[in-house]
C-alpha atoms as a PDB file:
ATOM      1  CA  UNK A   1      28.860   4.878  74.468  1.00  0.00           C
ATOM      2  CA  UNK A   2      27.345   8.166  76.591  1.00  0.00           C
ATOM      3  CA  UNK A   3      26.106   7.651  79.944  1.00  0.00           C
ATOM      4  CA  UNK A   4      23.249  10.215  80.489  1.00  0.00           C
ATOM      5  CA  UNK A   5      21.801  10.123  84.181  1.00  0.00           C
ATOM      6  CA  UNK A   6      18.210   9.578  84.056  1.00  0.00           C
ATOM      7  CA  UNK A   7      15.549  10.609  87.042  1.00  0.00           C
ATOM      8  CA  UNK A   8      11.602   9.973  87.298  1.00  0.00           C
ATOM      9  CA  UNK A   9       9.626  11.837  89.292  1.00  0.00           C
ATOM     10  CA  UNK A  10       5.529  11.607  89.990  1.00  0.00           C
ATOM     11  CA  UNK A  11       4.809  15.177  89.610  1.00  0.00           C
ATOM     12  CA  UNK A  12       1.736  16.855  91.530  1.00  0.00           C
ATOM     13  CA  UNK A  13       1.544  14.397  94.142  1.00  0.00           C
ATOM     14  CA  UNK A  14       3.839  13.009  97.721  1.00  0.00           C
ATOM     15  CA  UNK A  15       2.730   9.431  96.936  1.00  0.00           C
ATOM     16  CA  UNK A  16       4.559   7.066  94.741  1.00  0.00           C
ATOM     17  CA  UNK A  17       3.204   5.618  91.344  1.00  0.00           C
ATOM     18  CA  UNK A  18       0.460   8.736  91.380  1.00  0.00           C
ATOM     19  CA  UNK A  19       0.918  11.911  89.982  1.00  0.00           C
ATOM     20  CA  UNK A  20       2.470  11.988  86.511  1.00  0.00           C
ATOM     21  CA  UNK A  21       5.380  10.507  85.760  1.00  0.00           C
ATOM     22  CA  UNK A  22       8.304  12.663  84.002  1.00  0.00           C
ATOM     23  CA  UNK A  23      11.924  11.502  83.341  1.00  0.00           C
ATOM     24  CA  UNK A  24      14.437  14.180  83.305  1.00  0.00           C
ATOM     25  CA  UNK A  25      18.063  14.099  82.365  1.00  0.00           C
ATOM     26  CA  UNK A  26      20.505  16.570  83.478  1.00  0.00           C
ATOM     27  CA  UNK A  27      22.792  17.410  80.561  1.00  0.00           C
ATOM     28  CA  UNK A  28      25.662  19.545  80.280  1.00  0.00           C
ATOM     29  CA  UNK A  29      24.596  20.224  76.667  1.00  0.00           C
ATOM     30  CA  UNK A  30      21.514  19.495  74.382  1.00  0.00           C
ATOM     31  CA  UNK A  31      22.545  15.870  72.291  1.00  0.00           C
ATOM     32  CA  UNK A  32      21.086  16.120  68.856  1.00  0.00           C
ATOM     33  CA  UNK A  33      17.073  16.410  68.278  1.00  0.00           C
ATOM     34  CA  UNK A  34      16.719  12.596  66.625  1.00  0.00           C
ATOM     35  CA  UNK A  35      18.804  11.259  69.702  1.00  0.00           C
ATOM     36  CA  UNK A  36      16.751  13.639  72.153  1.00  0.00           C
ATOM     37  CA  UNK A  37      13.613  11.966  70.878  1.00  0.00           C
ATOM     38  CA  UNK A  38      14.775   8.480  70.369  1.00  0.00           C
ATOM     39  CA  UNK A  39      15.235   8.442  74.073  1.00  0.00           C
ATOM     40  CA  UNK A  40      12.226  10.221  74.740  1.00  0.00           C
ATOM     41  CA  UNK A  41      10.306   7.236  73.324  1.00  0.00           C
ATOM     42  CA  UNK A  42      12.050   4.709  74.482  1.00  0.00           C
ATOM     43  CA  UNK A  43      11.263   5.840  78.309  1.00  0.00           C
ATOM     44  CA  UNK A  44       7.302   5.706  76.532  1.00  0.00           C
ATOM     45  CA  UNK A  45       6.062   8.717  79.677  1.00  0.00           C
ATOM     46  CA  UNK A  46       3.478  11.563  78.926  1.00  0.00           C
ATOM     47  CA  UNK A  47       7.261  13.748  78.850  1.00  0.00           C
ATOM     48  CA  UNK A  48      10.778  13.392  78.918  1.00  0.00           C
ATOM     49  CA  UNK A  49      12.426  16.745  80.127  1.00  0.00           C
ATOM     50  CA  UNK A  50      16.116  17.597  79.308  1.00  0.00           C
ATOM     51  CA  UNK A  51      17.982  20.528  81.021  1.00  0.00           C
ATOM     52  CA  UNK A  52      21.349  22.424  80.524  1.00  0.00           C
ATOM     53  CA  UNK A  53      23.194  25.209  82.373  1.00  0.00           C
ATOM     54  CA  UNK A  54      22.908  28.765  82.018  1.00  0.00           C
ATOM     55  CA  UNK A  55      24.683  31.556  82.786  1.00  0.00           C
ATOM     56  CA  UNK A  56      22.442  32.659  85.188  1.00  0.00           C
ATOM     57  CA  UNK A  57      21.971  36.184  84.028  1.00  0.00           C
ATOM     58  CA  UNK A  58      18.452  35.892  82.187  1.00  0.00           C
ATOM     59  CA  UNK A  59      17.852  32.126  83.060  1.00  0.00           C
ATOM     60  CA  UNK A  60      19.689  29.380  85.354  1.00  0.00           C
ATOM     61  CA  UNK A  61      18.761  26.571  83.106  1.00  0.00           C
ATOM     62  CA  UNK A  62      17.848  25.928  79.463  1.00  0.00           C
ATOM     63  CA  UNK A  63      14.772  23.055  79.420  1.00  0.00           C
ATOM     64  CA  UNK A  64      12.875  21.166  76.551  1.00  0.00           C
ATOM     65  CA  UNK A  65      10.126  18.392  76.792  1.00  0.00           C
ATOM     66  CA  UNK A  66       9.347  15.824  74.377  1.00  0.00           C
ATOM     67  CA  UNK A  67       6.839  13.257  74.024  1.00  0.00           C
ATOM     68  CA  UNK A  68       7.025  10.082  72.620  1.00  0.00           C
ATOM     69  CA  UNK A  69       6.136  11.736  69.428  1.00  0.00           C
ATOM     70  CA  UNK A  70       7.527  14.925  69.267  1.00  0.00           C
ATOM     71  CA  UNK A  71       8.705  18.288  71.255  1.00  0.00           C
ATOM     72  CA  UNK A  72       6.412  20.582  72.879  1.00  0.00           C
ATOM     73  CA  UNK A  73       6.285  24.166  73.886  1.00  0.00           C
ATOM     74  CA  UNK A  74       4.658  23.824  77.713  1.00  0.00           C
ATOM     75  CA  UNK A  75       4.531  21.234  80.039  1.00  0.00           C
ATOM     76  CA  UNK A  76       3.630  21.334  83.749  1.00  0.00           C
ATOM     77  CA  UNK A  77       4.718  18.573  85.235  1.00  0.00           C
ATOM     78  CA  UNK A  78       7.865  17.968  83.797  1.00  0.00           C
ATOM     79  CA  UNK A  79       8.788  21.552  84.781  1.00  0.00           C
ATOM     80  CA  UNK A  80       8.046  21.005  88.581  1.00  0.00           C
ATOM     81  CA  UNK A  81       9.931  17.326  88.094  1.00  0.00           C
ATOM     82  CA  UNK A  82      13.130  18.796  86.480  1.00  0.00           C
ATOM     83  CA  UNK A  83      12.833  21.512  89.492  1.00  0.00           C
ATOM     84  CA  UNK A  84      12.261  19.185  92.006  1.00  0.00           C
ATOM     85  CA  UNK A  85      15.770  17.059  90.623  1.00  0.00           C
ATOM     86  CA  UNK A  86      17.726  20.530  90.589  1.00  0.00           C
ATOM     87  CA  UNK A  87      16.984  21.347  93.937  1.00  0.00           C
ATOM     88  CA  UNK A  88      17.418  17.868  95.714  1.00  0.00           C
ATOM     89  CA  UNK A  89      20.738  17.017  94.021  1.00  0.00           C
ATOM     90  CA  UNK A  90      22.258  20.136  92.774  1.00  0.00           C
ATOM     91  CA  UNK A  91      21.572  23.362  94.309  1.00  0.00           C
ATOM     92  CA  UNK A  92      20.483  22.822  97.424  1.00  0.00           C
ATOM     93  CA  UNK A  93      21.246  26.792  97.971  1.00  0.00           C
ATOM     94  CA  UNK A  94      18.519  28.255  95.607  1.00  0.00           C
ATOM     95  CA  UNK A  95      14.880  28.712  96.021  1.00  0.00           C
ATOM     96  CA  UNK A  96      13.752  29.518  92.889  1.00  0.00           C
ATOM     97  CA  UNK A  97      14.759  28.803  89.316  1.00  0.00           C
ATOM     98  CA  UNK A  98      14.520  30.592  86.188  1.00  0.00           C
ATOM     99  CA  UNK A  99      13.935  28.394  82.923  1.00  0.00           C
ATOM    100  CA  UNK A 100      14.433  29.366  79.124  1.00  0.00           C
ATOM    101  CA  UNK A 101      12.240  27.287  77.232  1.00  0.00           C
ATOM    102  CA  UNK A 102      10.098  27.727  74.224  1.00  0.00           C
ATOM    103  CA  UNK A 103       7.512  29.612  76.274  1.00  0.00           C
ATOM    104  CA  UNK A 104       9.923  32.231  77.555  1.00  0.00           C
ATOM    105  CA  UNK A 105      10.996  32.641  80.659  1.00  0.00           C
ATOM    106  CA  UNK A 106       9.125  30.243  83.057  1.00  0.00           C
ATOM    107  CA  UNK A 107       9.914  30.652  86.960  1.00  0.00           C
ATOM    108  CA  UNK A 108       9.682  27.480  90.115  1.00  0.00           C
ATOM    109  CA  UNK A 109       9.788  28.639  93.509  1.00  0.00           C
ATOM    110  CA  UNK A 110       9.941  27.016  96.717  1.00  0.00           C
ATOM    111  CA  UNK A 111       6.962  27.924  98.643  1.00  0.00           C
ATOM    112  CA  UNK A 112       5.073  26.702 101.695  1.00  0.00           C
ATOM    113  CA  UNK A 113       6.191  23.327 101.339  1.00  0.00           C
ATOM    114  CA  UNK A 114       5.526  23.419  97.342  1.00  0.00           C
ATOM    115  CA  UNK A 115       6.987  23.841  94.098  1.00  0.00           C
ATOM    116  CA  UNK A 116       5.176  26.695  92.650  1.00  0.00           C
ATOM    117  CA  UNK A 117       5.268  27.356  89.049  1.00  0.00           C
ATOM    118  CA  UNK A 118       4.932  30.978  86.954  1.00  0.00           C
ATOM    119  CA  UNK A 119       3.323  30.268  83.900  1.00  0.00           C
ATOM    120  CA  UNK A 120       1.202  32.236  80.978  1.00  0.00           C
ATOM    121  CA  UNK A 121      -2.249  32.660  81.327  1.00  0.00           C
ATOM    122  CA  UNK A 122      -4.060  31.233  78.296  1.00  0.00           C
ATOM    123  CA  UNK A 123      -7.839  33.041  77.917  1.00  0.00           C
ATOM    124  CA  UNK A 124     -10.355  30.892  77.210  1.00  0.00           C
ATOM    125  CA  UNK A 125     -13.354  32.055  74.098  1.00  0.00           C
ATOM    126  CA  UNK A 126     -15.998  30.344  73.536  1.00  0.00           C
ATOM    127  CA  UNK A 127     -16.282  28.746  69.937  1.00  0.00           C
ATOM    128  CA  UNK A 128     -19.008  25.943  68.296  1.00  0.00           C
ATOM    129  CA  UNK A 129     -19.087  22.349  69.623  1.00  0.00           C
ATOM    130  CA  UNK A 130     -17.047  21.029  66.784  1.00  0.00           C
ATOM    131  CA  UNK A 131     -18.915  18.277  64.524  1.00  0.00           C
ATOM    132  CA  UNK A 132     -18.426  15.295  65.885  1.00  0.00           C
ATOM    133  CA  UNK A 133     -16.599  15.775  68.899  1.00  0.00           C
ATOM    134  CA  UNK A 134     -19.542  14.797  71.750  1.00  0.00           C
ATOM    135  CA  UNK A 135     -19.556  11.101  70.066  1.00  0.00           C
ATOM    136  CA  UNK A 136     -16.157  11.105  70.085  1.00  0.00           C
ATOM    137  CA  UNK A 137     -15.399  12.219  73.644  1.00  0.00           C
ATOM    138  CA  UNK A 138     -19.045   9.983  74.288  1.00  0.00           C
ATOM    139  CA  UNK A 139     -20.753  12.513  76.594  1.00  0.00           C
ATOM    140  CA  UNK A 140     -21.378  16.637  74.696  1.00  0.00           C
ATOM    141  CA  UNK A 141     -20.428  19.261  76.960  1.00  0.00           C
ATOM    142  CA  UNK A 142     -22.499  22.116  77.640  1.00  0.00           C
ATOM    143  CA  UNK A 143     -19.692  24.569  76.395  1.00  0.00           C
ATOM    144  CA  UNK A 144     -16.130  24.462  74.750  1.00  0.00           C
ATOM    145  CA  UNK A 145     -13.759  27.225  74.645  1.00  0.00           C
ATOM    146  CA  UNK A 146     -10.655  27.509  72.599  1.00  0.00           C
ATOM    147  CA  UNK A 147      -7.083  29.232  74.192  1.00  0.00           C
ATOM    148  CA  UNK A 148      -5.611  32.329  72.673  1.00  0.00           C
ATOM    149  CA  UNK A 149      -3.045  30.555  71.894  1.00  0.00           C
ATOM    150  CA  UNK A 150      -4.668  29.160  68.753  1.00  0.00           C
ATOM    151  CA  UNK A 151      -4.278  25.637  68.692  1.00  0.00           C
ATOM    152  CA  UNK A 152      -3.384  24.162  71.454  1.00  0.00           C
ATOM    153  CA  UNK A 153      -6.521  22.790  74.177  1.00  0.00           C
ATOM    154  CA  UNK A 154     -10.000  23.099  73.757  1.00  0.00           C
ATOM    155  CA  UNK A 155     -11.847  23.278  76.715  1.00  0.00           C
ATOM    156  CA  UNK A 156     -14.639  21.226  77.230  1.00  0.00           C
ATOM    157  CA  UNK A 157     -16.842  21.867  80.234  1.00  0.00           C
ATOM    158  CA  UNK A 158     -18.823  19.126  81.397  1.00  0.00           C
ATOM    159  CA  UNK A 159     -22.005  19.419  84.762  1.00  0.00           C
ATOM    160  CA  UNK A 160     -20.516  17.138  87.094  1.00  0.00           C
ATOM    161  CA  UNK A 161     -17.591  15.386  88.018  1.00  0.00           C
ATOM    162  CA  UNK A 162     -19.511  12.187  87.415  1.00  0.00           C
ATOM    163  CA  UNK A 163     -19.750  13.198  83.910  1.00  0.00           C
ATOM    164  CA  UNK A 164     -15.723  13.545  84.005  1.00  0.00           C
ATOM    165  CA  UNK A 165     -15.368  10.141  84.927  1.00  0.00           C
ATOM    166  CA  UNK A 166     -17.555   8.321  83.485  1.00  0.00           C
ATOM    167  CA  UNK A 167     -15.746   9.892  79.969  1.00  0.00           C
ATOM    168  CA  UNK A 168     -14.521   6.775  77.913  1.00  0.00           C
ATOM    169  CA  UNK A 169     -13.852   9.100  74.507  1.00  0.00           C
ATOM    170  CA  UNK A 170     -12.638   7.161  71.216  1.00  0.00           C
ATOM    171  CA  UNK A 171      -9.010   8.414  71.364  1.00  0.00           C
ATOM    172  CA  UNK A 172      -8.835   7.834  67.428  1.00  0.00           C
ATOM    173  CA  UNK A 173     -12.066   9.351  66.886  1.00  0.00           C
ATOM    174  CA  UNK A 174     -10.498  12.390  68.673  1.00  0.00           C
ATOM    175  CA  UNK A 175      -7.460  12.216  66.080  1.00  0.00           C
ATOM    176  CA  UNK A 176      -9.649  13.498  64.101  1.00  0.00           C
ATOM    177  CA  UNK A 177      -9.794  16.980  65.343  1.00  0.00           C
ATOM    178  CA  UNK A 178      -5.699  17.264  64.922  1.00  0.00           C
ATOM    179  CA  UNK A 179      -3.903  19.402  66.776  1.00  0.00           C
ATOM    180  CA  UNK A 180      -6.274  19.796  69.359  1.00  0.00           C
ATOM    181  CA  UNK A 181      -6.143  17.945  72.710  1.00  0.00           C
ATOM    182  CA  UNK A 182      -8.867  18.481  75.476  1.00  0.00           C
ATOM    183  CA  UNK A 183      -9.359  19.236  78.741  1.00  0.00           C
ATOM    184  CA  UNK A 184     -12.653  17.704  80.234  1.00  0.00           C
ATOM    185  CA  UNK A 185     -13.557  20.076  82.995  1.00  0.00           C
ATOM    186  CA  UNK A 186     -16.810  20.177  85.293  1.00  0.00           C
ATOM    187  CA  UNK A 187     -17.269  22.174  89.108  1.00  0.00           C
ATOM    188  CA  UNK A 188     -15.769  20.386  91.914  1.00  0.00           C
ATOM    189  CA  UNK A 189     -17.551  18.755  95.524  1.00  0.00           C
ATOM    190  CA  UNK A 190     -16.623  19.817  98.686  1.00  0.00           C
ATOM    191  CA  UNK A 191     -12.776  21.531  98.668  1.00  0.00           C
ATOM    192  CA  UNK A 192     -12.210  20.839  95.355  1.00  0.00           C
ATOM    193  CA  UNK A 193     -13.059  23.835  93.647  1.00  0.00           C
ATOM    194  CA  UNK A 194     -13.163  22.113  89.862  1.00  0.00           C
ATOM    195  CA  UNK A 195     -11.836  18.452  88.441  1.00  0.00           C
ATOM    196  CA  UNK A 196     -10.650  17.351  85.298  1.00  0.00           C
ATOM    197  CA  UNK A 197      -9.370  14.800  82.855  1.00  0.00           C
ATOM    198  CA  UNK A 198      -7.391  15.415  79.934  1.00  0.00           C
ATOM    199  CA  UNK A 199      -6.598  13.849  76.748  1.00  0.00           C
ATOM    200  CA  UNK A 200      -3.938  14.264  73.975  1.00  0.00           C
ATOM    201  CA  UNK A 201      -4.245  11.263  71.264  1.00  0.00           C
ATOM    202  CA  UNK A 202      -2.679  13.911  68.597  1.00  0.00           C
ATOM    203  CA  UNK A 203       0.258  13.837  70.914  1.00  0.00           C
ATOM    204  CA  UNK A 204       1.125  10.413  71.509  1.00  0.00           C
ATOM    205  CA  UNK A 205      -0.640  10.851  74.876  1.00  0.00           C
ATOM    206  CA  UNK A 206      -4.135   9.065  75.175  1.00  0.00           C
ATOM    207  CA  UNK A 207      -4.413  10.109  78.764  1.00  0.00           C
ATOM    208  CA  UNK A 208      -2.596  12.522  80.525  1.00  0.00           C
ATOM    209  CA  UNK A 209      -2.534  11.695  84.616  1.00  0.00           C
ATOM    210  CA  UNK A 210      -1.969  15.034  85.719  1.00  0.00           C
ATOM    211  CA  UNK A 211      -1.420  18.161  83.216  1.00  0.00           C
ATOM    212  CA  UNK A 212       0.026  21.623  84.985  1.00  0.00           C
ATOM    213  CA  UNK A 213      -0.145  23.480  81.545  1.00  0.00           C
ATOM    214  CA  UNK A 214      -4.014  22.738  81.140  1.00  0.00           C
ATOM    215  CA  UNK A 215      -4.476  24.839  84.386  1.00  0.00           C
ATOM    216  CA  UNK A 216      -2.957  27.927  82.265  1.00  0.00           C
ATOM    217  CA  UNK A 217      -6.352  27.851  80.797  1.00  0.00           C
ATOM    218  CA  UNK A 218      -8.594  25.657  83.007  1.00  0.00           C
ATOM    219  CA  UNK A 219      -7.974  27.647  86.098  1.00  0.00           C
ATOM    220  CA  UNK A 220      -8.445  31.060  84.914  1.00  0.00           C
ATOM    221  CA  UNK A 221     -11.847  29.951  83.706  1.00  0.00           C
ATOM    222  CA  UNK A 222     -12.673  28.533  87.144  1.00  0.00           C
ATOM    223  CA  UNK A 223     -11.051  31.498  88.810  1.00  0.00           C
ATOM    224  CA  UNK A 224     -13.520  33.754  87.214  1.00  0.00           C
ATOM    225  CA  UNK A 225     -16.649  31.612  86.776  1.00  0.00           C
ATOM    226  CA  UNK A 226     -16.376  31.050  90.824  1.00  0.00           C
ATOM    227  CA  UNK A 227     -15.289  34.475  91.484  1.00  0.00           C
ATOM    228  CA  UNK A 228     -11.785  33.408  93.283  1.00  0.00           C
ATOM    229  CA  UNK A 229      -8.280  33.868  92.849  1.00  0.00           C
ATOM    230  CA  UNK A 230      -6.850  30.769  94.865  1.00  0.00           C
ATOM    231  CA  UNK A 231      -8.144  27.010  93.774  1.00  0.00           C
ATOM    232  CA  UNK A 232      -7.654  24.087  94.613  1.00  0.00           C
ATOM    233  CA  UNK A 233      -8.270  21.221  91.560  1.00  0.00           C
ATOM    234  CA  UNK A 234      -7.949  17.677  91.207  1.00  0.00           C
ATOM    235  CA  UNK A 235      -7.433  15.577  88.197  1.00  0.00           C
ATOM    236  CA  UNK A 236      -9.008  12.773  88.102  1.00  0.00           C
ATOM    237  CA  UNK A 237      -7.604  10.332  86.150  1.00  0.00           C
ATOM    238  CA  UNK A 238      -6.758   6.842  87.318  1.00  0.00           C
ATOM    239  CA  UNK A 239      -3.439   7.615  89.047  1.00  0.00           C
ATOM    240  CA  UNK A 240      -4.555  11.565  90.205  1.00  0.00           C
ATOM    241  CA  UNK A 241      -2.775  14.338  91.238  1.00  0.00           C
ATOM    242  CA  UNK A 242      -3.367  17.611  92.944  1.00  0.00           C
ATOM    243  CA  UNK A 243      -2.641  21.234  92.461  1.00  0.00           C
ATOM    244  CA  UNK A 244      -3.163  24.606  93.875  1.00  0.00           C
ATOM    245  CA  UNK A 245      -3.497  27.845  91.771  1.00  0.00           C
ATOM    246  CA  UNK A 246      -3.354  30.907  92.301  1.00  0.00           C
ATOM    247  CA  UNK A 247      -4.432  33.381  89.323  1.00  0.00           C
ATOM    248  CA  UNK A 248      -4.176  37.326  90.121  1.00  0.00           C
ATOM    249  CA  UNK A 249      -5.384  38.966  87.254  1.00  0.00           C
ATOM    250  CA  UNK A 250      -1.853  39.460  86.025  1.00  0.00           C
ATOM    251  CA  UNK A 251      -1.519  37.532  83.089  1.00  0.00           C
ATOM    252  CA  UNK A 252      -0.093  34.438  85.394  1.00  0.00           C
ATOM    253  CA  UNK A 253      -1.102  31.272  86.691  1.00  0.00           C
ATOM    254  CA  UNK A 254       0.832  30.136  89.455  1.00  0.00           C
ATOM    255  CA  UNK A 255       0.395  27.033  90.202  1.00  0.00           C
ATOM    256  CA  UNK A 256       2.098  24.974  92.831  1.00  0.00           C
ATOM    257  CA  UNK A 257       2.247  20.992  93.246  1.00  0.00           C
ATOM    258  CA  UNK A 258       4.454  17.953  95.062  1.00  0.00           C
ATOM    259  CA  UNK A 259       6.576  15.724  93.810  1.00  0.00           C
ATOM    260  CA  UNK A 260       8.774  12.640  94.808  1.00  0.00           C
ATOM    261  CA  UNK A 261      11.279  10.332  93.129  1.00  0.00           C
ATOM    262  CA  UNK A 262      10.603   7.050  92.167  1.00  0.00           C
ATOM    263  CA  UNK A 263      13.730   6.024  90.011  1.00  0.00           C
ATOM    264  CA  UNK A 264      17.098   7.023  89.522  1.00  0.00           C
ATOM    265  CA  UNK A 265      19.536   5.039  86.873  1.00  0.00           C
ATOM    266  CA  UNK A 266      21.719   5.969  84.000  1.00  0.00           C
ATOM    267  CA  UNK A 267      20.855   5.822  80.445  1.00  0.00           C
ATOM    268  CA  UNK A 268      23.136   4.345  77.755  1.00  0.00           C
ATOM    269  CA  UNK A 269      23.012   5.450  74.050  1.00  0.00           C
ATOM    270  CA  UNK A 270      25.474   3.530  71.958  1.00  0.00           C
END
């Protein structure tokens, strides 16, 4: 029987039982995909994020995240969860940590009293409301946009943030539209410069609480549509969470969140 240590952190929040949830286990090397992914379902959160050392020269650690369902090549939140375990427990000396994962090199940085996360910019081009899609989200955005990265988001921008919440979408409906998942989007009130919601049925993930890697796109749409560099967004899903981005024109997002720990234990796989 292995003992693998097991944390969970809610990601882009400092209150317990908001944010997003993330489990990540510190391993000193990667256990085999099926066994990877068998625990990945069994702890049934949007991502469970595994980590292994590095030398240090190129990267410090070596992370995946899985679903319930399957691996994927970005996640937010479980990157600023696994960062915020590494430097509470382990390297209490560092301030920022390189990553290898299957997006490259992806950087977290202490900053300000945040976790601050380097990630790709993802351009946003506007394409065709897809057949079908308004009824099955159950409100039609004014516009949708698709990332250069091909296949990932769509981005569907909605007129209010009343709109946002109001969404109840048919999550099977939106299976439909495989591989897609999509970020509901719409100008914020007050501080918040834009809100969201985001779903990801093809993923195993109906709704996501809080999801740093739809701000890759999301936020340098915002950033230019309201003329800014530095926002502040909120998602807006029942448990909610808040970031702060920061998009320069260099073919980055950074964006920066809190987290806090909410469960520590040990996992056993017989």
């Amino acid at each position: 029987m292995q003992e693998i240590p097991l944390y969970q952190i809610d990601a882009f929040t400092d209150v317990a039982f908001q944010g997003n949830p993330a489990a990540i286990c510190p391993l000193t090397e990667f256990l085999p995909d099926e066994s990877l992914q068998t625990i990945a379902a069994e702890n049934n959160l949007a991502e469970t994020a595994y980590y292994t050392p590095l030398d240090g020269i190129e990267a410090d650690y070596h992370l995946r995240w899985f679903t319930p369902e399957t691996e994927v090549k970005l996640c937010g939140h479980a990157t600023l969860a696994a960062a915020y375990v590494i430097f509470r427990h382990f390297r209490h000396d560092m301030s920022k940590l390189r990553f290898l994962t299957l997006s490259g090199i992806l950087t977290v940085e202490k900053k300000n009293g945040k976790l601050e996360l380097c990630f790709p910019e993802l351009r946003a081009a506007p394409i065709t409301l897809p057949v079908g899609l308004a009824a099955a989200m159950g409100a039609e955005p004014q516009e949708v946009y698709k990332g250069d990265d091909g296949d990932r988001d769509l981005l569907l921008i909605y007129d209010s943030p009343e709109v946002i919440l109001g969404l109840e979408p048919d999550l099977f409906a939106l299976k439909a539209f495989a591989p897609y998942g999509f970020i509901a989007t719409a100008k914020g009130l007050g501080n918040v410069d834009f809100v969201s919601r985001c779903f990801f049925p093809n993923h195993g993930i109906n709704e996501d609480p809080v999801t740093g890697s739809a701000h890759c796109m999301s936020g340098p749409f915002w950033a230019k549509r309201l003329a800014k560099q530095e926002l502040y967004a909120r998602q807006i899903s029942k448990r909610g969470g808040d970031l702060w981005l920061r998009v320069p024109g260099d073919g980055k997002v950074y964006i920066a969140g809190q987290a806090i720990e909410v469960l520590r234990g040990t996992f056993f796989l017989h």
